[in-house]
Protein backbone atom coordinates (compact mmCIF):
# COMPACT_ATOMS: atom_id res chain seq x y z
CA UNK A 1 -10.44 46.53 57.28
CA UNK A 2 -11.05 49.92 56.28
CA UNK A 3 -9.69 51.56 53.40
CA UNK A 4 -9.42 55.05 54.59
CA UNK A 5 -7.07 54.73 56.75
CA UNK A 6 -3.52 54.89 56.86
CA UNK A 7 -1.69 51.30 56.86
CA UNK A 8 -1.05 50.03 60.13
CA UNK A 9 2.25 50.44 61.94
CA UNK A 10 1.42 47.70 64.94
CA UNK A 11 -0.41 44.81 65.21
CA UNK A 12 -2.96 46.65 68.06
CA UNK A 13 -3.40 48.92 64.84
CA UNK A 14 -4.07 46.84 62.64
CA UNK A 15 -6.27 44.40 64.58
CA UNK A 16 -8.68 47.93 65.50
CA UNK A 17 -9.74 48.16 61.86
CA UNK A 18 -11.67 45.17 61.65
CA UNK A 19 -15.15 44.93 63.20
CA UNK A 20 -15.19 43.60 67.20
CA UNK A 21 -16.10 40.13 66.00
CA UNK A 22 -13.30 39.89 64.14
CA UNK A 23 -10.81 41.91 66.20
CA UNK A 24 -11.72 39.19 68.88
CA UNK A 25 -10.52 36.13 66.74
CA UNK A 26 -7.41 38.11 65.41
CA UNK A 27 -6.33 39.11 69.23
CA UNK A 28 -6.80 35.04 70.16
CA UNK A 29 -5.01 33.92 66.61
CA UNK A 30 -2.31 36.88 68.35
CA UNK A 31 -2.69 35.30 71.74
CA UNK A 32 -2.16 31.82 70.31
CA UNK A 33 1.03 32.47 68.54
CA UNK A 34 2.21 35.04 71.34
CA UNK A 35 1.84 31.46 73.69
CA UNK A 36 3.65 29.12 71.38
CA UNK A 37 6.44 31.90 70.91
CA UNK A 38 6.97 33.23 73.91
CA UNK A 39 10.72 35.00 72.49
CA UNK A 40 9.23 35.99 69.26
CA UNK A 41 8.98 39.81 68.24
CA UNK A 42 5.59 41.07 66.70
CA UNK A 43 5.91 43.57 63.45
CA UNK A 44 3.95 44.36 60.31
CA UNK A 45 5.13 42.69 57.30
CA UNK A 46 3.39 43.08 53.81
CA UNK A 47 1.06 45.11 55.68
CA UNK A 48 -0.11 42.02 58.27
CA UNK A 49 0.70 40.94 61.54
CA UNK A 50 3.77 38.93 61.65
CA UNK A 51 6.11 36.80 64.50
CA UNK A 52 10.04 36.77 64.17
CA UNK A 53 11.86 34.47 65.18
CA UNK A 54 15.86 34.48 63.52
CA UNK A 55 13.45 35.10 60.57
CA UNK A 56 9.96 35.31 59.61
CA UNK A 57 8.07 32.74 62.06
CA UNK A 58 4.53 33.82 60.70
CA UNK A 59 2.06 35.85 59.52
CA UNK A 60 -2.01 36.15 60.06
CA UNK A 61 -4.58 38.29 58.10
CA UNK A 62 -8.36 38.78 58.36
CA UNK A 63 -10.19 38.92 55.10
CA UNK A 64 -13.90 38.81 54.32
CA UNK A 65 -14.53 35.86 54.65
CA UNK A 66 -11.74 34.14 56.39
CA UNK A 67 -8.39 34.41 58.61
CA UNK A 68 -5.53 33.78 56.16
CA UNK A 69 -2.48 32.08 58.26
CA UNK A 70 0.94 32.02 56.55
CA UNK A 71 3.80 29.96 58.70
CA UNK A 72 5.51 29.20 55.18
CA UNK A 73 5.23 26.17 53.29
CA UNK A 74 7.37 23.87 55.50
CA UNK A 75 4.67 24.73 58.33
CA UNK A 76 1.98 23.92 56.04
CA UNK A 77 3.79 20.72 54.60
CA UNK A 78 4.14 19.19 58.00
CA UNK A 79 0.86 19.52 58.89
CA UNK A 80 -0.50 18.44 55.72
CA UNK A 81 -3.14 15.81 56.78
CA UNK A 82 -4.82 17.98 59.36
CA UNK A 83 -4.95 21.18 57.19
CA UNK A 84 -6.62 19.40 54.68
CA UNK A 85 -10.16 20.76 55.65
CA UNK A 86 -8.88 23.82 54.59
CA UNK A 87 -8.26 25.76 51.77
CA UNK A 88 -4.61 26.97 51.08
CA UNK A 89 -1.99 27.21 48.92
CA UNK A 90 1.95 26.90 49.27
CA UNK A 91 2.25 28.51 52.93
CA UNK A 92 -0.91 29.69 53.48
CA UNK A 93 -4.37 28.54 54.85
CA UNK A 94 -7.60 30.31 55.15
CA UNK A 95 -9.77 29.25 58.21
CA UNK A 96 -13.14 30.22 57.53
CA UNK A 97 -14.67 33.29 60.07
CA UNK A 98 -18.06 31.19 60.09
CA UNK A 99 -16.26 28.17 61.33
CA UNK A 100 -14.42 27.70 64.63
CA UNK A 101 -10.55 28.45 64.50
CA UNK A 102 -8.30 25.66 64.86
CA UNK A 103 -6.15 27.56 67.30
CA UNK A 104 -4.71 24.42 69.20
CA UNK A 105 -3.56 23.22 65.44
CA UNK A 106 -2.29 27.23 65.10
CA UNK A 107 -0.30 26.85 68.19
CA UNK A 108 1.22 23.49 66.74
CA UNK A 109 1.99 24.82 63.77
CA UNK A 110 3.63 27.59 65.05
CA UNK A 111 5.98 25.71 67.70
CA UNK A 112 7.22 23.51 64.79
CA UNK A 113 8.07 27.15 62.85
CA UNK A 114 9.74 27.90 66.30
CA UNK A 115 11.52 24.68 66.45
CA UNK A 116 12.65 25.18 62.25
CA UNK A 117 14.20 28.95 62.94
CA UNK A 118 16.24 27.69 66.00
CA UNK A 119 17.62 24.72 64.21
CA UNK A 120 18.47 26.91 61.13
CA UNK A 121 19.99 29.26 63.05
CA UNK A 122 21.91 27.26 64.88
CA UNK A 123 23.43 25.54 62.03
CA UNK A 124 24.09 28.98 60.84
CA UNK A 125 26.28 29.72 63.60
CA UNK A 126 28.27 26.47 62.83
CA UNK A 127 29.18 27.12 59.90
């Protein structure tokens, strides 16, 4: 991304400071989720793209090097085995730019965020 320029307000925004190779991976990551979360809302959160849900669904970010996805750590936890490959920490993974993007896993991952804010806030209403 660019450094002289103001933080971005929208995702479009955000996506436009990155180089057209990039820009195209970060609009399908955006597509991807968009797909698997039809209802979700799109906003910038710590200065990244992020889906809501009845609370943070999840975020994306391109770096150097790679596209770091963050659906929190009970996305990554549940997907465990297949995220392996990857390197990550508690809720986030990095998918490598010079490898091809898992985005069938992405859209996985996200449905089971979708499915983990609907129960949640269901039970919240419950209560």
């Amino acid at each position: 991304m660019r450094t002289d320029q103001a933080a971005p307000k929208t995702i479009d925004e955000y996506i436009a400071g990155f180089p057209d190779d990039v820009q195209a991976i970060l609009q399908q990551v955006r597509e991807t989720i968009r797909a698997a979360a039809p209802d979700a809302q799109e906003t910038i959160s710590y200065q990244m793209p992020t889906f809501t849900l009845k609370g943070a669904l999840v975020h994306f970010a391109a770096f150097k090097k790679h596209i770091g996805f963050y659906p929190t750590p009970t996305g990554t936890e549940a997907f465990r085995e297949e995220l392996a490959a990857y390197k990550g920490g508690k809720g986030s993974i990095q998918f490598p730019l010079d490898q091809p993007i898992p985005f069938e896993l992405i859209s996985r991952i996200v449905a089971y965020r979708v499915e983990e804010n609907l129960a949640k806030a269901a039970k919240g209403k419950q209560a």
